[in-house]
C-alpha atoms as a PDB file:
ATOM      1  CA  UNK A   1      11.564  16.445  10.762  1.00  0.00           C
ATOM      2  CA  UNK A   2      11.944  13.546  12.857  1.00  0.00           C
ATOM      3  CA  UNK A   3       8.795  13.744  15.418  1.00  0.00           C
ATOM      4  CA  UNK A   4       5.418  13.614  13.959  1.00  0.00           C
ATOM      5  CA  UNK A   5       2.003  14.471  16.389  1.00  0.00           C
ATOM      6  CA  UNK A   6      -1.139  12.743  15.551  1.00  0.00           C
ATOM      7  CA  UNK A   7      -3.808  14.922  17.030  1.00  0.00           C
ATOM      8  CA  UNK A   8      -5.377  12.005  18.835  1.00  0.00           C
ATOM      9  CA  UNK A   9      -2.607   8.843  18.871  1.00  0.00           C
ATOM     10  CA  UNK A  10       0.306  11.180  20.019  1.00  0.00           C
ATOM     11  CA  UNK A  11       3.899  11.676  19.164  1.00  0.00           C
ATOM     12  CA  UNK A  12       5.602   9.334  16.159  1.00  0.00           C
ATOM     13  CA  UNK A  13       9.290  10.038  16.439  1.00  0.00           C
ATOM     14  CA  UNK A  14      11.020   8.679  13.023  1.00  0.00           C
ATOM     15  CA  UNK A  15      14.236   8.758  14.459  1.00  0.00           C
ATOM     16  CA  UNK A  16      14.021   6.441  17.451  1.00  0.00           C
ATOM     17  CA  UNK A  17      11.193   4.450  16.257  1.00  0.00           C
ATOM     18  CA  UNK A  18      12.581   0.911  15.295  1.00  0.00           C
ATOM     19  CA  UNK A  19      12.121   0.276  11.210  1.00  0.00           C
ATOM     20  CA  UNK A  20      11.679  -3.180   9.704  1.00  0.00           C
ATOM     21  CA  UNK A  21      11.405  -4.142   5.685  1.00  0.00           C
ATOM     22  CA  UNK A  22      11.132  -7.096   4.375  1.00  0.00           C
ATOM     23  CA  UNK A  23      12.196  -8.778   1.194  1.00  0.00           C
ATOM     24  CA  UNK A  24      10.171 -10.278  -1.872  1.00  0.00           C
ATOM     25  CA  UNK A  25      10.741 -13.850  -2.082  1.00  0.00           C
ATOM     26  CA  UNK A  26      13.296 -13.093  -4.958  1.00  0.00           C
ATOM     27  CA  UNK A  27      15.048 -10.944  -2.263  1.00  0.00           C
ATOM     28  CA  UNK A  28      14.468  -7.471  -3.747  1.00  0.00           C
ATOM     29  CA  UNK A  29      13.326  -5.511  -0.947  1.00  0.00           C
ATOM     30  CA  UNK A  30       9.640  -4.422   0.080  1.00  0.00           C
ATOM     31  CA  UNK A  31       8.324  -0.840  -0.565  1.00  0.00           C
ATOM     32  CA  UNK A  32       7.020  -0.096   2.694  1.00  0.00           C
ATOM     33  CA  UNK A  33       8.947  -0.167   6.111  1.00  0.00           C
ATOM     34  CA  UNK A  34       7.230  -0.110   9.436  1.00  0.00           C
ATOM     35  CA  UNK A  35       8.290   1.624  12.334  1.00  0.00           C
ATOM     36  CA  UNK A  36       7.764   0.606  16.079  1.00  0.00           C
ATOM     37  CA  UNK A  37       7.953   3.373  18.455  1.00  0.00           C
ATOM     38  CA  UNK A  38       8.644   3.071  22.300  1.00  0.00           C
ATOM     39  CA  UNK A  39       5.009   4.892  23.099  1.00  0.00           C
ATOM     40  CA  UNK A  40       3.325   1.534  20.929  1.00  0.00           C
ATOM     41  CA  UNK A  41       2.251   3.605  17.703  1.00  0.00           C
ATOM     42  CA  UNK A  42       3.331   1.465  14.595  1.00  0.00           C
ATOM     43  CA  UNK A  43       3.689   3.670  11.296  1.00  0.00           C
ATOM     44  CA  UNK A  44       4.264   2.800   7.825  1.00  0.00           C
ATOM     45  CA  UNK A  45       5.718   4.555   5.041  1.00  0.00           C
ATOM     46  CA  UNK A  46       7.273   4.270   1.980  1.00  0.00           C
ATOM     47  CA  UNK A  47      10.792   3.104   2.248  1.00  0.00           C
ATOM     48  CA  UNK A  48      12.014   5.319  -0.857  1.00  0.00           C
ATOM     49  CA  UNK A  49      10.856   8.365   1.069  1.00  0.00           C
ATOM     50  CA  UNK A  50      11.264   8.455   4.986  1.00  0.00           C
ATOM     51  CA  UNK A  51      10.731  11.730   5.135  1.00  0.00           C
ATOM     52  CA  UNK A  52       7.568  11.688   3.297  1.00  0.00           C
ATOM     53  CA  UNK A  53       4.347  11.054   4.556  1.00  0.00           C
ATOM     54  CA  UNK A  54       3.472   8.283   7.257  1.00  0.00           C
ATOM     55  CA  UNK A  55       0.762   6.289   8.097  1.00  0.00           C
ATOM     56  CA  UNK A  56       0.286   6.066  12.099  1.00  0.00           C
ATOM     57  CA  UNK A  57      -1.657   3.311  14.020  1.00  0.00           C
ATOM     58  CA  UNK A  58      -2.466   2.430  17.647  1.00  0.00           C
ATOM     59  CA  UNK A  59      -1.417  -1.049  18.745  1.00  0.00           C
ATOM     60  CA  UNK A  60      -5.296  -2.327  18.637  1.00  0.00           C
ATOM     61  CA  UNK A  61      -5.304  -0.495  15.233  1.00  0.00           C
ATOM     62  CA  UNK A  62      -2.305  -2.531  13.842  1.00  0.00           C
ATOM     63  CA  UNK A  63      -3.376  -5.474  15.071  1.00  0.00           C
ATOM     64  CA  UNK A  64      -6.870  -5.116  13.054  1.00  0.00           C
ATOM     65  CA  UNK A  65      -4.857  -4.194  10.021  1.00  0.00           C
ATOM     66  CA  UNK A  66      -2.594  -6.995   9.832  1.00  0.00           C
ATOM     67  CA  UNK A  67      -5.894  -9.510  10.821  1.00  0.00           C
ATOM     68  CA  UNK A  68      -7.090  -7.993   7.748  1.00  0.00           C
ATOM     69  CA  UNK A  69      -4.303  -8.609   5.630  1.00  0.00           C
ATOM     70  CA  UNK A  70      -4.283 -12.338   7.061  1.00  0.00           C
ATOM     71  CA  UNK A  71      -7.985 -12.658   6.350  1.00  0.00           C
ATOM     72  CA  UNK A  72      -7.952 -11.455   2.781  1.00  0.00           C
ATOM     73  CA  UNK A  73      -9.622  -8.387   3.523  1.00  0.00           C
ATOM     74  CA  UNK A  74      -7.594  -6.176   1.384  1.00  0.00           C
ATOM     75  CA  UNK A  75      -7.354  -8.504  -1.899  1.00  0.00           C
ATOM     76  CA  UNK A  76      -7.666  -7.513  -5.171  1.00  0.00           C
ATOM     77  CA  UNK A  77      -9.628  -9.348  -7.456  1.00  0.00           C
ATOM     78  CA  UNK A  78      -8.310  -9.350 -11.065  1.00  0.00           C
ATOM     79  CA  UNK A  79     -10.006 -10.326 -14.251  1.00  0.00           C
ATOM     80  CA  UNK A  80      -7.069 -12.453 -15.713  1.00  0.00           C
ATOM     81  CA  UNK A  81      -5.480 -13.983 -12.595  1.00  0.00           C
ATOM     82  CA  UNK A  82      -2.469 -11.643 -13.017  1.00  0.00           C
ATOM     83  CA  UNK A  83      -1.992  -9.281 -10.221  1.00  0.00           C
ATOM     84  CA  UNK A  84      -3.583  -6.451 -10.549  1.00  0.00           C
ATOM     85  CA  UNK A  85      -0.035  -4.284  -9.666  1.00  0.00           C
ATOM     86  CA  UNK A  86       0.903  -5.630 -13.345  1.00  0.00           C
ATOM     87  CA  UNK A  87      -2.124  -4.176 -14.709  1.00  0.00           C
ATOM     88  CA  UNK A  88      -1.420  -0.845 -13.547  1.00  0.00           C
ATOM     89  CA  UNK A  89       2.226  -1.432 -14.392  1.00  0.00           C
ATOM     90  CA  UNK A  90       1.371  -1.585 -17.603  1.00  0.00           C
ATOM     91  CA  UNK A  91      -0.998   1.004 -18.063  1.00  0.00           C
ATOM     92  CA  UNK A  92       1.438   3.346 -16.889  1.00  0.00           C
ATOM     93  CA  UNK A  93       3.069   4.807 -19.493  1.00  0.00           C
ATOM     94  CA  UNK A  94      -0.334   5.847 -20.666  1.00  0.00           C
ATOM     95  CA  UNK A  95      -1.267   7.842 -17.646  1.00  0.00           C
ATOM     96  CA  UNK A  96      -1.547  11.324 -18.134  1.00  0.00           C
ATOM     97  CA  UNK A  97      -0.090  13.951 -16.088  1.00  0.00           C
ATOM     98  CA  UNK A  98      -2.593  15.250 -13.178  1.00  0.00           C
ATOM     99  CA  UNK A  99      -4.529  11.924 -13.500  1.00  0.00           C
ATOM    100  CA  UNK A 100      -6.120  10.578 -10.204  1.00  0.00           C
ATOM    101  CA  UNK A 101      -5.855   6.426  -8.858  1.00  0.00           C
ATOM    102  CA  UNK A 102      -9.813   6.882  -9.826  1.00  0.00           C
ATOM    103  CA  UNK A 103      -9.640   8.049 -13.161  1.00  0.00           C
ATOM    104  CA  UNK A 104      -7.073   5.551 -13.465  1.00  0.00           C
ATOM    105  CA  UNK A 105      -8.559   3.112 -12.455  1.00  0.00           C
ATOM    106  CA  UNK A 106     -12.033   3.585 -14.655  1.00  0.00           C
ATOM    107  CA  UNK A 107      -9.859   3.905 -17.525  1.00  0.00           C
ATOM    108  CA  UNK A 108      -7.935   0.478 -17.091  1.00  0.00           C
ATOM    109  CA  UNK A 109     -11.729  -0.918 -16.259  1.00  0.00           C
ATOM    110  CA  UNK A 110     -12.812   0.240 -19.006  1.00  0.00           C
ATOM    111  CA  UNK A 111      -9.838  -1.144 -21.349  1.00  0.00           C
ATOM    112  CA  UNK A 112      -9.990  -4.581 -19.886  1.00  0.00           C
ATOM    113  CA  UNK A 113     -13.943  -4.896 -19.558  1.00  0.00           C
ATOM    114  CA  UNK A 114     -15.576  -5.511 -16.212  1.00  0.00           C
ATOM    115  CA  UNK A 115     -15.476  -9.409 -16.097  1.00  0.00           C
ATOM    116  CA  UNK A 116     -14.902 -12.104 -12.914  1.00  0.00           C
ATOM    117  CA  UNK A 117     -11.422 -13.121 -12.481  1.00  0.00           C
ATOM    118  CA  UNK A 118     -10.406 -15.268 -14.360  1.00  0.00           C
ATOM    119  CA  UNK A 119     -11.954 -14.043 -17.796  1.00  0.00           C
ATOM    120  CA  UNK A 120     -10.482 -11.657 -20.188  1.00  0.00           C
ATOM    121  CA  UNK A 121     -12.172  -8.716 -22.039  1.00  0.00           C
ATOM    122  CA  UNK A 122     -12.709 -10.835 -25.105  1.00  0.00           C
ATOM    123  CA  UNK A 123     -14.636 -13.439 -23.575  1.00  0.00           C
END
């Protein structure tokens, strides 16, 4: 399935569109790839599974997101200054089958305490 219709935005079609991914600064490649179609729609999706689901945006859409991402918007604070992509990194071999990102999430909130960044559960 190479065309995908957004009710509202219009036609996505996976095959034409243009796909970009960058690389981590040690070079490994990124997760996500984003596409740039000829009608203007930008998708993303996850480069280990194009023909999974995709994310599609209008061009005044993609621009907000990527302001966002400049301004901060989307950070995650953590409680020990470690990325919080570590925490749940770690946590994973303790997630159960079934579990949600919510129940998830409570649980590894509840392991590590609910403190400001930079303070650990112990303090």
């Amino acid at each position: 399935m190479t065309k995908r219709e957004h009710p509202l935005k219009g036609e996505f079609d996976t095959a034409t569109a243009r796909w970009e991914r960058t690389t981590h600064e040690d070079g490994t490649p990124a997760a996500l790839e984003i596409g740039y179609a000829d009608n203007g729609l930008v998708a993303l999706r996850m480069a280990e599974d194009p023909d999974g689901d995709i994310l599609i945006y209008t061009p005044s859409e993609w621009e907000a997101f990527v302001e966002g991402v400049r301004d901060g918007e989307f950070d995650i604070e953590t409680w020990d200054d470690e990325p919080i992509v570590e925490i749940i990194e770690d946590e994973e071999d303790e997630t159960e089958q079934g579990e949600t990102d919510a129940e998830v999430e409570a649980r590894i909130m509840d392991e590590v305490g609910d403190k400001p960044a930079g303070q650990s559960a112990s303090n």
